[in-house]
C-alpha atoms as a PDB file:
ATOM      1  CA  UNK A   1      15.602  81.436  98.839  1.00  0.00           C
ATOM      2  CA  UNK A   2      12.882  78.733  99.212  1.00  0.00           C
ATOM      3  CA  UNK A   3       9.916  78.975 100.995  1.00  0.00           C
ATOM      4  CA  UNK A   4      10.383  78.623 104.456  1.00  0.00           C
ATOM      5  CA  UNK A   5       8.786  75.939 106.268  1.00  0.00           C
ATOM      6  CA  UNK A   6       7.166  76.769 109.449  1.00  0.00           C
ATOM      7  CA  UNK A   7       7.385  73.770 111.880  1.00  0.00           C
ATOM      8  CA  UNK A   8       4.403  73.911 114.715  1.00  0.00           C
ATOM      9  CA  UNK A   9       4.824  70.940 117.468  1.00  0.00           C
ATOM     10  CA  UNK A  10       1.389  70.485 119.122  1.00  0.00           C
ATOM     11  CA  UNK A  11       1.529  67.497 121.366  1.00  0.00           C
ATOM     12  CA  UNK A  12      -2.926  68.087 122.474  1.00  0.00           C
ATOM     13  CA  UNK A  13      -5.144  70.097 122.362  1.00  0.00           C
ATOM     14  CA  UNK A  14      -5.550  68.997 126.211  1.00  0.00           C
ATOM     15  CA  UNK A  15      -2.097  70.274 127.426  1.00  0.00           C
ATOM     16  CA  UNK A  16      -1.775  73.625 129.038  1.00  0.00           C
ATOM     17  CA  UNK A  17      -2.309  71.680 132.715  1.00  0.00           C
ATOM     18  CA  UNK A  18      -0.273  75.101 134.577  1.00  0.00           C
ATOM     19  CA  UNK A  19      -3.700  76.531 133.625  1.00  0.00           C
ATOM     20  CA  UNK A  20      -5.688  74.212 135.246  1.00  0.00           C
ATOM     21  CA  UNK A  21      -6.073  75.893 138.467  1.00  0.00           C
ATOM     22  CA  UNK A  22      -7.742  78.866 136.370  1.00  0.00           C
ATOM     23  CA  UNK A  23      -9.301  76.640 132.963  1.00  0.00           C
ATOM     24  CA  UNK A  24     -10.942  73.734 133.232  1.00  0.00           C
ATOM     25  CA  UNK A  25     -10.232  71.043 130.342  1.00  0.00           C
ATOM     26  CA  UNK A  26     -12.149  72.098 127.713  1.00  0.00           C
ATOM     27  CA  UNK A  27     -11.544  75.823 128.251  1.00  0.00           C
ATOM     28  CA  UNK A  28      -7.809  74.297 127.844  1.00  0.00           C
ATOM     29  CA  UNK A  29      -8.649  72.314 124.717  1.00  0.00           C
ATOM     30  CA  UNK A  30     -10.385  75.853 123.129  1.00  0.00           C
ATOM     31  CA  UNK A  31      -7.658  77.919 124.031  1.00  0.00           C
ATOM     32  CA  UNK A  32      -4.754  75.815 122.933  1.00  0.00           C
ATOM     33  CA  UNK A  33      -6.322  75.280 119.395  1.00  0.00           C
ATOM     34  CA  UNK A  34      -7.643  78.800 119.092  1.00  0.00           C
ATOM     35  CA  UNK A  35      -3.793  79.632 119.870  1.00  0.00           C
ATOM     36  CA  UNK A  36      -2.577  77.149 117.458  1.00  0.00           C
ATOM     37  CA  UNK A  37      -5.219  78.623 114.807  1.00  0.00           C
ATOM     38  CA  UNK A  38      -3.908  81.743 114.702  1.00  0.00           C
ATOM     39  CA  UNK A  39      -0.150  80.773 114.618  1.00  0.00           C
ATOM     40  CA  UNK A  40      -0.948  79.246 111.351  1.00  0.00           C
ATOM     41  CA  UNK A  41      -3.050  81.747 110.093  1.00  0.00           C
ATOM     42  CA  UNK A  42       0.113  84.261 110.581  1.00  0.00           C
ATOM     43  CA  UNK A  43       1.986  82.096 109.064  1.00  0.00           C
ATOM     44  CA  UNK A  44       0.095  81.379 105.970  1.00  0.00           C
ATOM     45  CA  UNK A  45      -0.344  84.887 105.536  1.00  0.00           C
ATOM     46  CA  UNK A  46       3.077  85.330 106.135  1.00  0.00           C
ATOM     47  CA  UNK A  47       3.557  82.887 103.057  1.00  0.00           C
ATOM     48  CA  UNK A  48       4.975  80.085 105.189  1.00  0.00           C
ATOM     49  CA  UNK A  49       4.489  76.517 103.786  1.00  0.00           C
ATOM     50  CA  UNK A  50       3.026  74.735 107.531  1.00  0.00           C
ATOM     51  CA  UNK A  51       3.955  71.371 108.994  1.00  0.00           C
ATOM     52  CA  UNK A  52       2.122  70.081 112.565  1.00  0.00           C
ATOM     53  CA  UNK A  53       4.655  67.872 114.418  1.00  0.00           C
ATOM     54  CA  UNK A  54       2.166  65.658 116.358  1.00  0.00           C
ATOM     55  CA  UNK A  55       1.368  62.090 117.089  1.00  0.00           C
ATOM     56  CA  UNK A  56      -2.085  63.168 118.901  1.00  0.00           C
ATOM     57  CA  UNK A  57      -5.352  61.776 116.287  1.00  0.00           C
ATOM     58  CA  UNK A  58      -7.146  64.928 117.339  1.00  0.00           C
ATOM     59  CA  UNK A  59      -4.771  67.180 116.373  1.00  0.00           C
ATOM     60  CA  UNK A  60      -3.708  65.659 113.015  1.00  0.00           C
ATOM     61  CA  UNK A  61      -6.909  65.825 111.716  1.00  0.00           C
ATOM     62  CA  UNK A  62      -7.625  69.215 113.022  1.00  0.00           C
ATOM     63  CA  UNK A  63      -4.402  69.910 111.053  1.00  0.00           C
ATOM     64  CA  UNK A  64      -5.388  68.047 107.897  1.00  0.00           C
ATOM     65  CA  UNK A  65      -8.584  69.672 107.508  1.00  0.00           C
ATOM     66  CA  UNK A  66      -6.876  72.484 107.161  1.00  0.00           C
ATOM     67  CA  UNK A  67      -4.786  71.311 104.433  1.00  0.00           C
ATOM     68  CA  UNK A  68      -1.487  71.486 107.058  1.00  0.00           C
ATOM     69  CA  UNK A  69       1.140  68.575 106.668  1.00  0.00           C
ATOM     70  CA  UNK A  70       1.772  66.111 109.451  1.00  0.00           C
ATOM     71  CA  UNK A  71       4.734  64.927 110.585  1.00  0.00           C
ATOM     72  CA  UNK A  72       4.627  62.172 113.178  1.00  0.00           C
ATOM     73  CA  UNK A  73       6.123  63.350 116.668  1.00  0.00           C
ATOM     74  CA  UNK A  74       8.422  60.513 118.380  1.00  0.00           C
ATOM     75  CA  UNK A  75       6.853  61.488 121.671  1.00  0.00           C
ATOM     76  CA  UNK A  76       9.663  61.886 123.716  1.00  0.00           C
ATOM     77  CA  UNK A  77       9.493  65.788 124.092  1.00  0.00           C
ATOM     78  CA  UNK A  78      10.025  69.147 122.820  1.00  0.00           C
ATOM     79  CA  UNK A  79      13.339  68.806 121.680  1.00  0.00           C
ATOM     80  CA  UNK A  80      12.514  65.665 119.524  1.00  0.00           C
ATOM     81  CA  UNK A  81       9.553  66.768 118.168  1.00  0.00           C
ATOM     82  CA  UNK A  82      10.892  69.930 116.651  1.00  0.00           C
ATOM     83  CA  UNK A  83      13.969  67.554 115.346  1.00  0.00           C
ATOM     84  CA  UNK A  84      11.340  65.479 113.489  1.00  0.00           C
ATOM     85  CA  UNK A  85       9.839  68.547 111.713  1.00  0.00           C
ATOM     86  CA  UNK A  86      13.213  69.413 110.840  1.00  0.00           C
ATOM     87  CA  UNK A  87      14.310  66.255 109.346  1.00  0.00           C
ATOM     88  CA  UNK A  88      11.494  66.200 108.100  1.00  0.00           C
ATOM     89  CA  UNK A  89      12.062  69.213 105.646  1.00  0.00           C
ATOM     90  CA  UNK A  90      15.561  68.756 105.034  1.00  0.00           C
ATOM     91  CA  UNK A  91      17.024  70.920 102.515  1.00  0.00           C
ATOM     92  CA  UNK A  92      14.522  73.931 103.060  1.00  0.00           C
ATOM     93  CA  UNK A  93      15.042  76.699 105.229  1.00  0.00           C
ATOM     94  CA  UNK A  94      12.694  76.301 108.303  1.00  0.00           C
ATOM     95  CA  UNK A  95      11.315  77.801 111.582  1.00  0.00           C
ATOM     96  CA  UNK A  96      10.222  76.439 114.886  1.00  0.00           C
ATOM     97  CA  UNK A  97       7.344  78.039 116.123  1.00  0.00           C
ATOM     98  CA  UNK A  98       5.438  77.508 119.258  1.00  0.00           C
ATOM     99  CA  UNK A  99       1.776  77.005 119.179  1.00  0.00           C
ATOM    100  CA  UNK A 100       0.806  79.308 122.100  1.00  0.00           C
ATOM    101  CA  UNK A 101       1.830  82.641 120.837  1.00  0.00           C
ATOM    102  CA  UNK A 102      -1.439  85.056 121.179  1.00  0.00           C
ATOM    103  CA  UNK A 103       0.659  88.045 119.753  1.00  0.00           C
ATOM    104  CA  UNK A 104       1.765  86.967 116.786  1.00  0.00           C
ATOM    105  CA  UNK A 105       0.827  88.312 113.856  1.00  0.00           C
ATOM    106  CA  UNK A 106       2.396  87.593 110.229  1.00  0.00           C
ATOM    107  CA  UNK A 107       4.828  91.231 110.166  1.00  0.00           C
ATOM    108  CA  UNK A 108       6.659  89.224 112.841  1.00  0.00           C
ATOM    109  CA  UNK A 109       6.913  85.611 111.092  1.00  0.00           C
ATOM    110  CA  UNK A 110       7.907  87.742 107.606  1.00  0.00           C
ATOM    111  CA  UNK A 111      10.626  89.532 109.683  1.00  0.00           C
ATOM    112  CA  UNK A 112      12.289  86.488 111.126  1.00  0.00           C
ATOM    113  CA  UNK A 113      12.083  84.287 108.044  1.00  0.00           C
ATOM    114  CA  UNK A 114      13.951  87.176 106.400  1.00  0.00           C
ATOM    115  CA  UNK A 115      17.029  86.525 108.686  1.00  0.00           C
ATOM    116  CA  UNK A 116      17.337  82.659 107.488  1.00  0.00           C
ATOM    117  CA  UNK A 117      19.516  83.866 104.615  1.00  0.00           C
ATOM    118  CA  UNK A 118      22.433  84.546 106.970  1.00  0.00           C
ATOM    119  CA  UNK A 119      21.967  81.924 109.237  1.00  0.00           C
ATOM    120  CA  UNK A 120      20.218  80.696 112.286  1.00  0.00           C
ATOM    121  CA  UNK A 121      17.731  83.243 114.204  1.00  0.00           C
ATOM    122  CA  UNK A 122      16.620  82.730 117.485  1.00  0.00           C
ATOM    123  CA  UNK A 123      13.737  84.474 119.352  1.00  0.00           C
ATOM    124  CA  UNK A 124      13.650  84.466 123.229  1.00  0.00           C
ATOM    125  CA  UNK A 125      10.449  84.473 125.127  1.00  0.00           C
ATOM    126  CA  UNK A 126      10.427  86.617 128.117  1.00  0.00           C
ATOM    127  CA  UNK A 127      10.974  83.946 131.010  1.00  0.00           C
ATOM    128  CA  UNK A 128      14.253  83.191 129.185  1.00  0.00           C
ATOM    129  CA  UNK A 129      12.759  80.067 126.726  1.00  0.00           C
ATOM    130  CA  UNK A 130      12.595  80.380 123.252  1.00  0.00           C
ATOM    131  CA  UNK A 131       9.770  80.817 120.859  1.00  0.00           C
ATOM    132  CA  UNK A 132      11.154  80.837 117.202  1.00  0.00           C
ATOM    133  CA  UNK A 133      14.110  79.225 116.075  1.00  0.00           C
ATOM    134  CA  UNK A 134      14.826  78.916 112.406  1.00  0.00           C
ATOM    135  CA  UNK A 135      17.571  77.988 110.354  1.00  0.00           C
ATOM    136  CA  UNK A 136      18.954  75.528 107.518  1.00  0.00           C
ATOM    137  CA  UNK A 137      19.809  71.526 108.425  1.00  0.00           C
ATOM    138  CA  UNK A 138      20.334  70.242 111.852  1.00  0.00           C
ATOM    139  CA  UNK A 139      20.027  71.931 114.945  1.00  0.00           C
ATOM    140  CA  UNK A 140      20.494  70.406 118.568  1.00  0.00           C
ATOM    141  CA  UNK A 141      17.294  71.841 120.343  1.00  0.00           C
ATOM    142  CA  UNK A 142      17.231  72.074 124.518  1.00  0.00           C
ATOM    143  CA  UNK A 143      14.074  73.425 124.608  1.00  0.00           C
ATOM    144  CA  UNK A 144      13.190  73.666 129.167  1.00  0.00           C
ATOM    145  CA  UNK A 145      13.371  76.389 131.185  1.00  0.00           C
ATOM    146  CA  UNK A 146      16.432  78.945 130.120  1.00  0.00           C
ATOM    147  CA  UNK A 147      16.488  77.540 126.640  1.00  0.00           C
ATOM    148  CA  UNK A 148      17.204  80.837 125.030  1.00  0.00           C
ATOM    149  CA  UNK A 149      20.720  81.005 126.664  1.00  0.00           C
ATOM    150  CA  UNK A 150      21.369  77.221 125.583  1.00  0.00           C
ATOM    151  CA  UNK A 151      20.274  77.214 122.015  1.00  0.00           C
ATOM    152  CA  UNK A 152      22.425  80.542 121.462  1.00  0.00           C
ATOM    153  CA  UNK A 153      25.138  79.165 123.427  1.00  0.00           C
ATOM    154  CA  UNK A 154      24.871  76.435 120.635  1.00  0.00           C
ATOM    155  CA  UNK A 155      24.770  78.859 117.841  1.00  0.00           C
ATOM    156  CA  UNK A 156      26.244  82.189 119.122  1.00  0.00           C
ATOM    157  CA  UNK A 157      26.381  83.318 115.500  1.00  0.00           C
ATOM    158  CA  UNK A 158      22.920  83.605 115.321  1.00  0.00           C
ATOM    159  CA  UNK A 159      20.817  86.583 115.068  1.00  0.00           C
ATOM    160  CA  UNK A 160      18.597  87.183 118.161  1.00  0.00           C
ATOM    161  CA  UNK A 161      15.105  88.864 117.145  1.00  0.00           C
ATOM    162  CA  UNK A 162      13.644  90.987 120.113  1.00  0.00           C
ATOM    163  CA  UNK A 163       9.885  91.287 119.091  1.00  0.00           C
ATOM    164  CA  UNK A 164       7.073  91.371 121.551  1.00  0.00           C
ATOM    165  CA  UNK A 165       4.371  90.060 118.889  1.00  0.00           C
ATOM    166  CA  UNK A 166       7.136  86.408 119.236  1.00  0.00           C
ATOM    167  CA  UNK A 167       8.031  86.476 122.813  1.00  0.00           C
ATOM    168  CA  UNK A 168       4.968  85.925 124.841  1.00  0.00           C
ATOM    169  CA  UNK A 169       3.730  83.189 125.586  1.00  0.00           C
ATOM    170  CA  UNK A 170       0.870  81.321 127.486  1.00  0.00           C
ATOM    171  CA  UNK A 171       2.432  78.704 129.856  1.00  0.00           C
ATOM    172  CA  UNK A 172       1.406  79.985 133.514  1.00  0.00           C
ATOM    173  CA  UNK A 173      -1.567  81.582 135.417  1.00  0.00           C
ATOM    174  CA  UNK A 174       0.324  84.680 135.629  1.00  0.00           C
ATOM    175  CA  UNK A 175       0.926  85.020 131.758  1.00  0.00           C
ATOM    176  CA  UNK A 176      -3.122  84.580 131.055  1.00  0.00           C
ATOM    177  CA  UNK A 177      -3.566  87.169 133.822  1.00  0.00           C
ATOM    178  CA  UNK A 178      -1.655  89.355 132.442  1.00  0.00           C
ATOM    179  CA  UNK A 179      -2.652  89.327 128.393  1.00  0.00           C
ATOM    180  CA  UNK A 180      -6.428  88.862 129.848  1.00  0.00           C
ATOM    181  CA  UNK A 181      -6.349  92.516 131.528  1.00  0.00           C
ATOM    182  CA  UNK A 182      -4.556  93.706 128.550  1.00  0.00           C
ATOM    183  CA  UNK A 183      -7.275  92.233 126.200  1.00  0.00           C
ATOM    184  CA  UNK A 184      -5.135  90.527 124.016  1.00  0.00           C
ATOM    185  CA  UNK A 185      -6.322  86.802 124.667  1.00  0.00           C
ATOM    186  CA  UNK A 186      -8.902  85.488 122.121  1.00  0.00           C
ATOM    187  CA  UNK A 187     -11.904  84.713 123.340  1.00  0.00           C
ATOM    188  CA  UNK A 188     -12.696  80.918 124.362  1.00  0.00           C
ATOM    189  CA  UNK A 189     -16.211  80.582 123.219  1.00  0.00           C
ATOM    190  CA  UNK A 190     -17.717  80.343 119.579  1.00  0.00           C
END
């Protein structure tokens, strides 16, 4: 099998706004790219080849001084964005991996690449989205709340990975709480 490409969308570095009312902008801006840092770190080290899906300046040079492909995001959401990376890399087996996972770790990238030889995999957060999806050629994404049930509705072939280090996330308040007072967020200054 080739080298699976690991597709990251980051749309900013100044997203994460259901933080707000606990991180101010540029605690945002750290966080998000310290997130997005180690995503790709796991992935390199799980032997990953990286692509960014972004159309933000900030991010795509963050990306290319890193020596991390861009691939222009149409800017008309989640779904599309993860489509472009896709197309982008047709003909090589791929996963979709969200930028915001403070867990992961490169055990758990290895472990769901090893699943695209039999198909589609799909990894669920624990609200019910989805984190990782990976497979070979198209794929209709509905990324939103309850995505997990509508991409493997899509798919219901796949294989469904259960792995904590993949299915947290940091969209609300409540998630920082929670990986804050378990110690597991990275810290936000130098």
């Amino acid at each position: 099998m080739q080298r699976p490409v690991m597709i990251v969308p980051i749309r900013s570095f100044t997203g994460m706004t259901r933080l707000g009312g606990r991180l101010d902008p540029e605690e945002r801006a750290a966080l998000a790219s310290t997130l997005a840092e180690r995503v790709l770190g796991a992935g390199a080290e799980a032997g990953l080849d990286p692509r960014v899906v972004t159309s933000d300046e900030r991010v795509a040079e963050w990306a290319q001084d890193r020596s991390i492909a861009v691939v222009e995001d149409p800017g008309i959401g989640l779904d599309a964005a993860a489509d472009a990376g896709v197309s982008a890399v047709e003909g090589s087996p791929w996963l979709v991996v969200h930028a915001d996972l403070p867990l992961v770790d490169a055990r758990a990238l290895t472990t769901v690449a090893s699943f695209l030889t039999t198909g589609t995999v799909i990894v669920p957060s624990i609200d019910g989205g989805t984190t990782v999806i990976g497979g070979t050629g198209r794929f209709a994404f509905s990324y939103g709340p309850g995505s997990f049930h509508r991409h493997l509705a899509r798919r219901p072939d796949a294989t469904v990975r259960i792995d904590p280090a993949l299915m947290i996330d940091v969209d609300t308040i409540a998630h920082l709480d929670a990986l804050t007072a378990l110690g597991t967020m990275p810290s936000l200054t130098p």
